[in-house]
Protein backbone atom coordinates (compact mmCIF):
# COMPACT_ATOMS: atom_id res chain seq x y z
CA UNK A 1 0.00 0.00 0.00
CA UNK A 2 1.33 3.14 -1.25
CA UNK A 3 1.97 6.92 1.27
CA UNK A 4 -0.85 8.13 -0.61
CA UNK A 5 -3.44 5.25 -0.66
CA UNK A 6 -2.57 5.20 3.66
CA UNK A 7 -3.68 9.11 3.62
CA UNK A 8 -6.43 8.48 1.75
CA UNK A 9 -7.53 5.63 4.26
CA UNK A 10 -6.62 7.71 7.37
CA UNK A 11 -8.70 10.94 6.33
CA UNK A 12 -11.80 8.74 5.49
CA UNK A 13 -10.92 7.37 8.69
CA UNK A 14 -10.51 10.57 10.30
CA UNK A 15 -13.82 11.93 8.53
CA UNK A 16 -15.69 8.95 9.67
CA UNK A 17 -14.18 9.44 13.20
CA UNK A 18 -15.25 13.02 13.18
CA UNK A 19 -18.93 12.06 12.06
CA UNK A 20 -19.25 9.58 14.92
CA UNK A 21 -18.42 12.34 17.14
CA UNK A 22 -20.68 15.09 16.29
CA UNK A 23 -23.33 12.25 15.93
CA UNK A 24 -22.55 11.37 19.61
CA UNK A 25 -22.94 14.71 20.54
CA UNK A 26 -26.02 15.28 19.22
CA UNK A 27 -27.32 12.38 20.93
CA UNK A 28 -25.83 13.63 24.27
CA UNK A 29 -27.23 16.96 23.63
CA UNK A 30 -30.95 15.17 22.97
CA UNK A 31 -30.70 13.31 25.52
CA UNK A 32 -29.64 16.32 27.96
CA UNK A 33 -32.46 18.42 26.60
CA UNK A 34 -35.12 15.70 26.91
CA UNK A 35 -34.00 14.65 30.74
CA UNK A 36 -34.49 18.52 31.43
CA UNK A 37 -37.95 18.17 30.65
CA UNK A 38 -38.84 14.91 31.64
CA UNK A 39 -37.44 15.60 35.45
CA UNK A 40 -39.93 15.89 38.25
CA UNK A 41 -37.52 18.26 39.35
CA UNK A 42 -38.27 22.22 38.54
CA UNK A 43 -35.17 24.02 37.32
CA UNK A 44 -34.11 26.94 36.68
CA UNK A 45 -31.19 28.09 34.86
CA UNK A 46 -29.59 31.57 35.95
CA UNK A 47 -26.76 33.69 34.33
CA UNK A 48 -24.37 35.36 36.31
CA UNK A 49 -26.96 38.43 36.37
CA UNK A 50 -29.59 36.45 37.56
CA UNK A 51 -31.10 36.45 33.86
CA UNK A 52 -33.38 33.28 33.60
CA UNK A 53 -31.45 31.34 30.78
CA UNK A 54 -33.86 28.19 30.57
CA UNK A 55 -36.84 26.91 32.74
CA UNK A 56 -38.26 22.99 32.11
CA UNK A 57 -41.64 22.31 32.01
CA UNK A 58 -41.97 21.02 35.90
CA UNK A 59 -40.66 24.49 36.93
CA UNK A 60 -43.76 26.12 34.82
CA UNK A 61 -45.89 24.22 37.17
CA UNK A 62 -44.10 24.64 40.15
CA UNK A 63 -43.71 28.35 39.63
CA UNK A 64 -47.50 28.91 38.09
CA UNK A 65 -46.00 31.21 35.28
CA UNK A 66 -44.81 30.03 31.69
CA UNK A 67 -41.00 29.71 30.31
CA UNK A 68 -42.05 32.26 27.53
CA UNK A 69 -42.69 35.07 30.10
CA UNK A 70 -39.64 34.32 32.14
CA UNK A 71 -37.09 33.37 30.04
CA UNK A 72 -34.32 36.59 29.10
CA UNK A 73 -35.72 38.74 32.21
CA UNK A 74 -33.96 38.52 35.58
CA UNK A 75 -35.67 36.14 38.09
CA UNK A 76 -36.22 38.80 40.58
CA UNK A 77 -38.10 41.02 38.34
CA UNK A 78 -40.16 38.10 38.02
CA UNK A 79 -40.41 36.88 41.39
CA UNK A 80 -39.45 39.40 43.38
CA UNK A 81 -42.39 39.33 45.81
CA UNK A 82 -41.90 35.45 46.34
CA UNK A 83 -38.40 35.52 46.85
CA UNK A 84 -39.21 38.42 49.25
CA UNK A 85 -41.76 36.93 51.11
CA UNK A 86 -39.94 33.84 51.85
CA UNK A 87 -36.64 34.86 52.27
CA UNK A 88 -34.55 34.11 49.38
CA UNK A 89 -32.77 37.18 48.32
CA UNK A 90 -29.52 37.23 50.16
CA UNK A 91 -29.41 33.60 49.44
CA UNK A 92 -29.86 34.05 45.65
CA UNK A 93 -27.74 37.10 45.50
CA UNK A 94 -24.47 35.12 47.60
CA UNK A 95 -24.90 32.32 44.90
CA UNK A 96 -24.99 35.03 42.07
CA UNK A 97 -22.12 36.92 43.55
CA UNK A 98 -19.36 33.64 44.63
CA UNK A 99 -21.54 30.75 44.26
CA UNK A 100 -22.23 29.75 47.58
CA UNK A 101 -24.92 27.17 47.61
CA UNK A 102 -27.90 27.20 49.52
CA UNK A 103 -30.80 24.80 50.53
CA UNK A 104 -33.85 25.29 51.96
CA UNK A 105 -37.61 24.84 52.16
CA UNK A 106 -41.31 27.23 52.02
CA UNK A 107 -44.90 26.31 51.97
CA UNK A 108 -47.10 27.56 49.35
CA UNK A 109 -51.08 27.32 50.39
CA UNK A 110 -53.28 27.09 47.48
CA UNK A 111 -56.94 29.53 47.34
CA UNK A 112 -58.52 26.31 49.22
CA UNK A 113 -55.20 26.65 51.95
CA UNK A 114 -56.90 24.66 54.59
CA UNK A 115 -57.18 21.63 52.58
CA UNK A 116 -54.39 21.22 50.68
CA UNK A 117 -50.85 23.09 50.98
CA UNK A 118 -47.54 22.73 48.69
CA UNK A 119 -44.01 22.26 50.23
CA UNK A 120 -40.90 23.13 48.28
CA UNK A 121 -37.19 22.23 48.87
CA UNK A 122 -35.42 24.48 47.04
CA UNK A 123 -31.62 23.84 46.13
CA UNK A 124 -29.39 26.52 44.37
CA UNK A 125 -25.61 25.97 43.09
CA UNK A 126 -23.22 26.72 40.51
CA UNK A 127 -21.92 25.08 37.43
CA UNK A 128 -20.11 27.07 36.91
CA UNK A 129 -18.83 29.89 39.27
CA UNK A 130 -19.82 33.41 38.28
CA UNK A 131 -21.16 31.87 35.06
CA UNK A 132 -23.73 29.55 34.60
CA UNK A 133 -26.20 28.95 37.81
CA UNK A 134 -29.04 26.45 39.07
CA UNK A 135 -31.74 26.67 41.12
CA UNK A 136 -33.98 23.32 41.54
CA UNK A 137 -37.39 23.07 43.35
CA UNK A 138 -39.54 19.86 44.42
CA UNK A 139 -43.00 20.70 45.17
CA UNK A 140 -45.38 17.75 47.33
CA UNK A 141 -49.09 18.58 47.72
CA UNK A 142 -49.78 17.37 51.23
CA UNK A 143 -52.98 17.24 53.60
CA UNK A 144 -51.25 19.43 56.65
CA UNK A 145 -50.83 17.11 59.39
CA UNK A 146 -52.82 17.64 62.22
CA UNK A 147 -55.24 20.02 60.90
CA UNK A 148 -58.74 19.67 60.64
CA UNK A 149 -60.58 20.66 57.19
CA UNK A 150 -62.93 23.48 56.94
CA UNK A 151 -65.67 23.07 54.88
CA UNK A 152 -66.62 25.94 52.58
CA UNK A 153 -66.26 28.32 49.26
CA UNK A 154 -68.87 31.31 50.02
CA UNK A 155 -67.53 34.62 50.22
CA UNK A 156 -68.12 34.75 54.02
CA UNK A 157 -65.27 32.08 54.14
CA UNK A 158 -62.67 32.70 51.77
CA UNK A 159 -62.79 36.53 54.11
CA UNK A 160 -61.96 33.50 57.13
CA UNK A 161 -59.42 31.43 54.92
CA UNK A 162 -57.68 34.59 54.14
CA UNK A 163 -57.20 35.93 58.04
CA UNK A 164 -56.15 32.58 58.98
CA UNK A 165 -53.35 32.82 56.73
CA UNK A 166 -52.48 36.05 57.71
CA UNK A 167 -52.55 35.08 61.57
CA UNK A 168 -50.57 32.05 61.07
CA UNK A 169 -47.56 34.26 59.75
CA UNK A 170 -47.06 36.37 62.45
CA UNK A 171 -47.08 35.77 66.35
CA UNK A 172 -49.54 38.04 67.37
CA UNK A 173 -52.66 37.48 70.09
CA UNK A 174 -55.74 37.09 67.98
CA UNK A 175 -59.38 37.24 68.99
CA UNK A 176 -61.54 34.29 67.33
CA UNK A 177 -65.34 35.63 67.28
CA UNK A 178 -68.06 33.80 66.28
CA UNK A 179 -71.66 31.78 67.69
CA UNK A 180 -71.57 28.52 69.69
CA UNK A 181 -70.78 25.60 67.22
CA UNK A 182 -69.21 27.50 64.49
CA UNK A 183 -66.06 25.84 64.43
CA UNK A 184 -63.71 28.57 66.40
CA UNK A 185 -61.26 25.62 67.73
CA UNK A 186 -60.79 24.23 64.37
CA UNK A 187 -59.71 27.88 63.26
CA UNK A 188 -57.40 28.34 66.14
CA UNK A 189 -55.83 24.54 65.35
CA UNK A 190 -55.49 25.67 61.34
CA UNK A 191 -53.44 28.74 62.97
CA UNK A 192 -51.59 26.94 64.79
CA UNK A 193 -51.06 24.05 62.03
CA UNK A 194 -49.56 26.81 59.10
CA UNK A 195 -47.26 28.84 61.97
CA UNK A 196 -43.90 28.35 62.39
CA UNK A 197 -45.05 26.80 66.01
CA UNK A 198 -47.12 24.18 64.26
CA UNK A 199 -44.07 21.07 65.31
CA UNK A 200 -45.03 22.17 68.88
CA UNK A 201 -48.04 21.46 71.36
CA UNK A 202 -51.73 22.66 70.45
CA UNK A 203 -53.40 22.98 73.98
CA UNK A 204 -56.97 24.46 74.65
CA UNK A 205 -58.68 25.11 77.98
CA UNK A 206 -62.36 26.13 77.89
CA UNK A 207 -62.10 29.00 80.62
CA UNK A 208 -66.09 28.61 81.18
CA UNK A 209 -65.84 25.07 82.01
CA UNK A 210 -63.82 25.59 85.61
CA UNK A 211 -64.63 28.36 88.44
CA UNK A 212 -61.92 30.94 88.77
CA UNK A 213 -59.87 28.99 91.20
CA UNK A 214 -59.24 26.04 89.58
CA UNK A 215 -58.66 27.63 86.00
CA UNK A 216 -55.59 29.79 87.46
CA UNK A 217 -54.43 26.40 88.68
CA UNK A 218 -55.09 25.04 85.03
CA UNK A 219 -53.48 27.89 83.29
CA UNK A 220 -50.69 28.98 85.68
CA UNK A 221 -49.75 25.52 87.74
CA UNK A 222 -49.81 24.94 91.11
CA UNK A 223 -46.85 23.92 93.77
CA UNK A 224 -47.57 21.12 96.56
CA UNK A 225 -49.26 22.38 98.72
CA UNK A 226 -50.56 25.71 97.33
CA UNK A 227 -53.82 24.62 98.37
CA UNK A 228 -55.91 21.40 100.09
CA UNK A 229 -55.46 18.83 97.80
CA UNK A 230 -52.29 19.90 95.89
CA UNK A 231 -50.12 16.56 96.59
CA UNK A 232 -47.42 17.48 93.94
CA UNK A 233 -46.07 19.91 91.78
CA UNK A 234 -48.75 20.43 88.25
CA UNK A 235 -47.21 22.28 85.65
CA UNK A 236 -50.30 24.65 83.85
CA UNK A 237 -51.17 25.02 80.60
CA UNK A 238 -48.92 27.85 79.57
CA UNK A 239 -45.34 25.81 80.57
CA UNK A 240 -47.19 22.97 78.83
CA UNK A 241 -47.82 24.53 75.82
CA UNK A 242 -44.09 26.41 75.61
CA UNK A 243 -43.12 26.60 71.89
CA UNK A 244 -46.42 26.30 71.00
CA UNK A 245 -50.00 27.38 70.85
CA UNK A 246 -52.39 28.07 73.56
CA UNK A 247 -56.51 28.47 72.72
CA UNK A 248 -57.99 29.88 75.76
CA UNK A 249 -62.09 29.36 74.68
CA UNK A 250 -64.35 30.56 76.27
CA UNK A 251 -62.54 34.03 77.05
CA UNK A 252 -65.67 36.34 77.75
CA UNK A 253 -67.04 33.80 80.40
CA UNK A 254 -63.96 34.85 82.94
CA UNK A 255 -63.95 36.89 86.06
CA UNK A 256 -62.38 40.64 86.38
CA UNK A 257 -60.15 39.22 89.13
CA UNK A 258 -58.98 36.67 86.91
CA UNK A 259 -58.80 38.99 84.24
CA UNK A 260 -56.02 41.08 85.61
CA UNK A 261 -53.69 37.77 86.11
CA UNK A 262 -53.81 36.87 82.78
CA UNK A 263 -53.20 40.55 81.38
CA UNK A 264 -50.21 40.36 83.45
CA UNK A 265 -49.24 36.81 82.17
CA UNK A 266 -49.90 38.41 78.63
CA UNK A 267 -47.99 41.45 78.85
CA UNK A 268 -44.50 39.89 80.97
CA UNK A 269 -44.63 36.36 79.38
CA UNK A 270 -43.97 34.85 82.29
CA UNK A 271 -46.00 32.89 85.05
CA UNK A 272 -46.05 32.45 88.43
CA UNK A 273 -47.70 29.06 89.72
CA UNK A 274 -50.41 29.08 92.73
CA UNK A 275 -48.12 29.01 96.06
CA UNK A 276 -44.87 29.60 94.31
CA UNK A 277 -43.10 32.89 94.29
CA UNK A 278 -40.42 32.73 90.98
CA UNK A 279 -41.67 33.60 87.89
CA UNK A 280 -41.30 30.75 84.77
CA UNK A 281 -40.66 32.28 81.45
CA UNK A 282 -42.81 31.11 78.86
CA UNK A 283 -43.13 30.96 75.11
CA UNK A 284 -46.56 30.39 73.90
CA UNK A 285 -48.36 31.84 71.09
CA UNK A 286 -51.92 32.83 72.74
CA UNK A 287 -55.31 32.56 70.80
CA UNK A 288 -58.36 33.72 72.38
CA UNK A 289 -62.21 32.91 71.18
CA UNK A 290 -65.15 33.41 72.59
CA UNK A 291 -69.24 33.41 71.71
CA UNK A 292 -70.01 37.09 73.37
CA UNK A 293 -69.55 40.66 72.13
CA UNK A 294 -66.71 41.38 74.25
CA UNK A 295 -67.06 45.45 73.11
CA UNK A 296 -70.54 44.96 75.01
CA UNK A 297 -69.26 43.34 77.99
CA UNK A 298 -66.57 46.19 77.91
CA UNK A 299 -69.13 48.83 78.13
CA UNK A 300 -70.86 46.58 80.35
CA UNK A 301 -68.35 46.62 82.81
CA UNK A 302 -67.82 42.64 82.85
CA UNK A 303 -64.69 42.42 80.79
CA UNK A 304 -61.70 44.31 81.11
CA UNK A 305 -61.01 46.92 78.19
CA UNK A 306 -57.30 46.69 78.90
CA UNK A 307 -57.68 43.32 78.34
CA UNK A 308 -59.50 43.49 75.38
CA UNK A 309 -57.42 45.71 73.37
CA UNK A 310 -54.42 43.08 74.43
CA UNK A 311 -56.09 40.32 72.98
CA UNK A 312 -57.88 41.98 70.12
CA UNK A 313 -54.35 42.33 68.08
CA UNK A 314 -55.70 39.92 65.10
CA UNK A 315 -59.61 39.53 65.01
CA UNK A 316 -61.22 36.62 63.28
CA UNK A 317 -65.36 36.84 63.24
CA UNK A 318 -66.86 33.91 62.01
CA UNK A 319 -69.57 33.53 60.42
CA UNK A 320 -73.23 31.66 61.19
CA UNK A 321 -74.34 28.80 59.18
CA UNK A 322 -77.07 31.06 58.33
CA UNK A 323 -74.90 33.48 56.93
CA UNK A 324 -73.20 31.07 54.38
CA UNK A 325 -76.34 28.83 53.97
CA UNK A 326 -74.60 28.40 50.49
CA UNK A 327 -72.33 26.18 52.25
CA UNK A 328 -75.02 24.03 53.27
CA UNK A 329 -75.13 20.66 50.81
CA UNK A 330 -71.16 20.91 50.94
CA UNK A 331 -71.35 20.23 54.58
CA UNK A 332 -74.18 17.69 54.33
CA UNK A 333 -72.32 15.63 52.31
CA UNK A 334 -69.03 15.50 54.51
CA UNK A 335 -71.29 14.63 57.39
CA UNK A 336 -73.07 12.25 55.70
CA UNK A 337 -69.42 10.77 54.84
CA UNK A 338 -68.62 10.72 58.56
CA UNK A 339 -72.06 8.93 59.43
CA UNK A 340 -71.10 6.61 56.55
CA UNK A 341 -67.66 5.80 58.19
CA UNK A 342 -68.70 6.07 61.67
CA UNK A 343 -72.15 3.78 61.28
CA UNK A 344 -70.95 1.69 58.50
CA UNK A 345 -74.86 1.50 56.97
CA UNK A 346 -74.05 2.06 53.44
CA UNK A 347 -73.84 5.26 51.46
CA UNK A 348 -76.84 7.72 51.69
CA UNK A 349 -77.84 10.79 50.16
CA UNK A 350 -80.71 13.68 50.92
CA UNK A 351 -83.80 14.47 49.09
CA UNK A 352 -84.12 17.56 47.62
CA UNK A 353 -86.86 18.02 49.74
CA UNK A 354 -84.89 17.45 52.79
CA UNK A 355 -82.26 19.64 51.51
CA UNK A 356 -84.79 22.47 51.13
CA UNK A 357 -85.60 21.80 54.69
CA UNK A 358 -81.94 22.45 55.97
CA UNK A 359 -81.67 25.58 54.02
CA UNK A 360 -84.60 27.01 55.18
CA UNK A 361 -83.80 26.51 58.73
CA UNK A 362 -82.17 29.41 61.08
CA UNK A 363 -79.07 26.99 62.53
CA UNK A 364 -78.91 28.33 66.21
CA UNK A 365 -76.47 25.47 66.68
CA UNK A 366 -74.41 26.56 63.64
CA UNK A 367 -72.66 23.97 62.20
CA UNK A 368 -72.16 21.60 65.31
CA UNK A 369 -75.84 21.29 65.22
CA UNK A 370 -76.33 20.54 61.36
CA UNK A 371 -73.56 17.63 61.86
CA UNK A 372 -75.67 16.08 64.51
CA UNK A 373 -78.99 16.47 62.17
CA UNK A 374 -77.16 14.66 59.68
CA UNK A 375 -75.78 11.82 62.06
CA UNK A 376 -79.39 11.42 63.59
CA UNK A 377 -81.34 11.63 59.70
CA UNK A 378 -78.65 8.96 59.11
CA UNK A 379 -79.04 6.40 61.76
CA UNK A 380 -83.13 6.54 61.42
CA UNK A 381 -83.15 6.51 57.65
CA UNK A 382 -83.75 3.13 56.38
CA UNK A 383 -82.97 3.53 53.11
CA UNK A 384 -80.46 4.89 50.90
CA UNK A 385 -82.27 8.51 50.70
CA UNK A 386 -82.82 11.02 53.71
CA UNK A 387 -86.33 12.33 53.24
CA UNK A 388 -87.71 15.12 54.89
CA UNK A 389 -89.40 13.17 57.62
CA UNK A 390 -86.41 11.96 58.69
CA UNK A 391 -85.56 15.04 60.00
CA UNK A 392 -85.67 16.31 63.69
CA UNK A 393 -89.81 17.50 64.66
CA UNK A 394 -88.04 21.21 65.93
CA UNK A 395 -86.70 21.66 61.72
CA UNK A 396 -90.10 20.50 60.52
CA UNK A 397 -92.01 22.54 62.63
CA UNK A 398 -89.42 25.63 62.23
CA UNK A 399 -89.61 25.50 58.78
CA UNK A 400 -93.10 24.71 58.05
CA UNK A 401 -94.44 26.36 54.97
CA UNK A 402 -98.12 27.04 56.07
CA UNK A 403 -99.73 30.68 57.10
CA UNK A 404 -101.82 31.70 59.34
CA UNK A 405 -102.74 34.13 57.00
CA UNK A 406 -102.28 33.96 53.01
CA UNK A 407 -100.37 36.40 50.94
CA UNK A 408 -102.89 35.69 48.08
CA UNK A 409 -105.64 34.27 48.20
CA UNK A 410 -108.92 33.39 45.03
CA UNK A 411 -110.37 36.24 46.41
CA UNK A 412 -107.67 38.88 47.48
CA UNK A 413 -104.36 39.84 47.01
CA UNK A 414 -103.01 41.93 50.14
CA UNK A 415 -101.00 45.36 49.37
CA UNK A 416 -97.07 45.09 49.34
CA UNK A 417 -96.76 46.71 52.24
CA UNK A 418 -99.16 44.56 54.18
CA UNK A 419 -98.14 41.48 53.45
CA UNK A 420 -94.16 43.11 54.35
CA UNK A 421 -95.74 43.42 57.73
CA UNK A 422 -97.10 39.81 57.90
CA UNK A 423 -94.37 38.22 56.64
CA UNK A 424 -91.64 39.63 59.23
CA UNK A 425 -94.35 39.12 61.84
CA UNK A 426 -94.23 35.42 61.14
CA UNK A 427 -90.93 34.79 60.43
CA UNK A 428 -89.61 36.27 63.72
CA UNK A 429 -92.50 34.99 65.36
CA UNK A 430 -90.88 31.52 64.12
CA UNK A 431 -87.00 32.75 65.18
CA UNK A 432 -88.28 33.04 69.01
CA UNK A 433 -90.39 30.08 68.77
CA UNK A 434 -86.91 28.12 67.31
CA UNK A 435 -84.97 30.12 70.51
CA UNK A 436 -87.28 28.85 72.92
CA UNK A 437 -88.44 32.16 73.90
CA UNK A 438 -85.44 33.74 74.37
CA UNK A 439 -85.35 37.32 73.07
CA UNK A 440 -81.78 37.96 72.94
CA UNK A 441 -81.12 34.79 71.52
CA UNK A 442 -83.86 35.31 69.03
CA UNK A 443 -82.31 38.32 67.96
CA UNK A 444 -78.92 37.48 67.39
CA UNK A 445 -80.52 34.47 65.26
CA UNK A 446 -82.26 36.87 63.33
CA UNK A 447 -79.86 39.49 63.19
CA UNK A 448 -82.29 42.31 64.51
CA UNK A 449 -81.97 44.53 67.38
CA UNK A 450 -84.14 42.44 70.86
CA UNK A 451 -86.59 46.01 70.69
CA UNK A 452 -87.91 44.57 66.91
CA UNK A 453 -88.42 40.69 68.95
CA UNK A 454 -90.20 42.71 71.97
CA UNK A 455 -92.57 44.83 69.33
CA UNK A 456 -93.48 41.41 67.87
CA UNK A 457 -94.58 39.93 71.53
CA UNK A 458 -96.76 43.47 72.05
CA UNK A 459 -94.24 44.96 74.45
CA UNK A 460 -93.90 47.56 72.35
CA UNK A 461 -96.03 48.70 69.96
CA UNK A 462 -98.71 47.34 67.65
CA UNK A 463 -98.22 44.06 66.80
């Protein structure tokens, strides 16, 4: 074989060589570009400006925004506000600057935040040093342990969802207002469950429950023998609940004297048990709730108004079942779920008739109440449908649709403002029936002032 024959050889060699190469990487490059997109890993890729220089399709959902609106702009004019809110500037900016790497981890709460929450890990390094840039996130949708749901999409609520989420960020006191049976402990345990104090204890202590006595013991602690009976040394509430949350329900029901001790408790954060004399520091976040208007029992003279405005930092009013009677058939069906689990009689499900029933009803219990309609309608129903008379006799008769008078009638029709009159004569008539008599009760059911409830009984006025 001649010099020139060998060079031919060599440089189709050589060519062929050169081929398999680029071939090879063009398959490493495919295969690089389709593992960025197939990873369930969101990724970012940053210049050394912090210009977003590619974003996969897992970081378009993680993120909520596309790659074609992110893509050639700097990641903090795009997220400024999130990297803001939790945190992440001085970390992005060191591994900008000399590519130190950083790892941490935020919750994102969706519009329905009480059921369902997102956790990201977030990792950021360098390729590269002062060059080329990566930021990866992981995202999990999780139930958030330990927290009940809370059922409900009318407007009334999403106001609630929206203060819970802004309570659970800071540390503040807050004030949880709302009617017997609306669900203020699951509030104060959703708090709790989205703050940064959620890994430790959730205590409550229903201050009506105990006299005055034995709720400082509760609350405060006692030493041996502070008092006849006191064997050993009891750690209260407030040492028991250090790092955590403490619900005290029931606030309004307490006694001035008692008042004072926990304003003091509130203001030094630091108790003092029954019979000792050193003061124990403590580190509780402290949620109040209560069923009364505490601004009346101010002016009243029955609750403290120092207290008041210490507690009142963060104010949470719930609303009654009648007020988001939308909510209704989404709360039916959970507690028919519950009955279903709890009884084991099968599946059931609730006439429309029935359902018009529950709507129509006032709900002094709130929602406590409706759960234990349900559970009852359940157990007595024999088969797979809850009809109306299945129902308790006090929502039947409540919500019964006869007159004593007719609004029109074959022979008469009565004038507008007539049958205004009749009407809101009957219906209240029917609200202090359903409150057993009870005109203050009556009224707050109704959402009138009592004098309108005493008019109606002829205390007042005509009738």
């Amino acid at each position: 074989m001649n010099a020139n024959n060998s060079l031919n050889i060599y440089g189709r060699l050589n060519a062929m060589s050169k081929l398999q190469d680029r071939n090879r990487i063009a398959a490493l490059q495919n295969a690089r570009d389709r593992l960025f997109e197939a990873l369930p890993l969101g990724i970012f890729l940053l210049d050394h400006r912090g210009i977003v220089l590619a974003m996969n399709r897992q970081q378009e959902v993680n993120s909520g925004v596309s790659r074609d609106e992110v893509e050639g702009r700097s990641v903090t004019e795009v997220f400024g506000n999130v990297l803001q809110k939790y945190g992440l500037v001085e970390p992005l900016e060191r591994l900008l600057t000399d590519g130190t790497a950083f790892q941490t981890e935020i919750e994102r709460y969706e519009p329905q935040f009480l059921r369902k929450m997102v956790r990201f890990r977030l990792w950021g390094f360098s390729l590269e040093p002062g060059e080329l840039h990566v930021v990866l996130t992981d995202g999990v949708d999780t139930e958030h342990p330990g927290v009940p749901e809370i059922i409900g999409e009318s407007g009334a609520m999403e106001r609630v969802y929206w203060l819970i989420e802004r309570a659970a960020r800071v540390d503040a006191t807050a004030l949880i207002l709302g009617e017997t049976g609306t669900g203020k402990e699951l509030v104060a345990r959703a708090i709790h469950g989205r703050s940064p104090r959620r890994r430790g204890p959730f205590l409550a202590v229903n201050c009506g429950a105990l006299p005055e006595t034995l709720l400082e013991s509760a609350l405060f602690g006692h030493e041996r023998g502070a008092f006849t009976g006191a064997e050993r040394r009891v750690k209260g509430y407030f040492e028991a609940a250090h790092g955590g949350t403490l619900l005290l329900d029931e606030i309004g029901e307490t006694a001035p004297a008692f008042q004072v001790k926990l304003l003091r408790v509130l203001e030094s954060g630091r108790v003092t048990r029954l019979g000792g004399t050193e003061p124990i520091e403590t580190d509780v976040r402290v949620l109040c709730a209560t069923n009364r208007d505490l601004e009346e029992e101010v002016r009243a003279g029955r609750f403290r108004e120092d207290l008041f405005y210490r507690i009142n930092v963060l104010q949470i009013r719930l609303p009654a079942l009648r007020e988001r009677i939308e909510d209704l058939p989404m709360l039916v069906t959970r507690f028919l779920q519950e009955a279903t689990q709890k009884h084991g009689l099968g599946e059931k499900t609730v006439s429309q008739q029935a359902l018009e029933r529950l709507r129509s009803y006032a709900w002094p219990g709130n929602v406590r109440e409706l759960a234990n309609v349900i559970e009852s309608a359940y157990i007595v129903a024999p088969g797979r449908v809850l009809q109306e008379y299945h129902l308790p006799r006090r929502i039947l008769e409540a919500t019964a649709t006869s007159c004593d008078r007719p609004f029109v009638s074959s022979g008469s029709v009565l004038p507008y403002a007539a049958a205004r009159r009749l009407f809101q004569r009957q219906y209240l008539e029917r609200v202090l029936k359903l409150a057993g008599g009870d005109i203050r009760a009556a009224a707050r059911i109704a959402g009138v002032h009592p004098s309108t409830l005493y008019r109606i009984q002829g205390r007042g006025g005509e009738r």
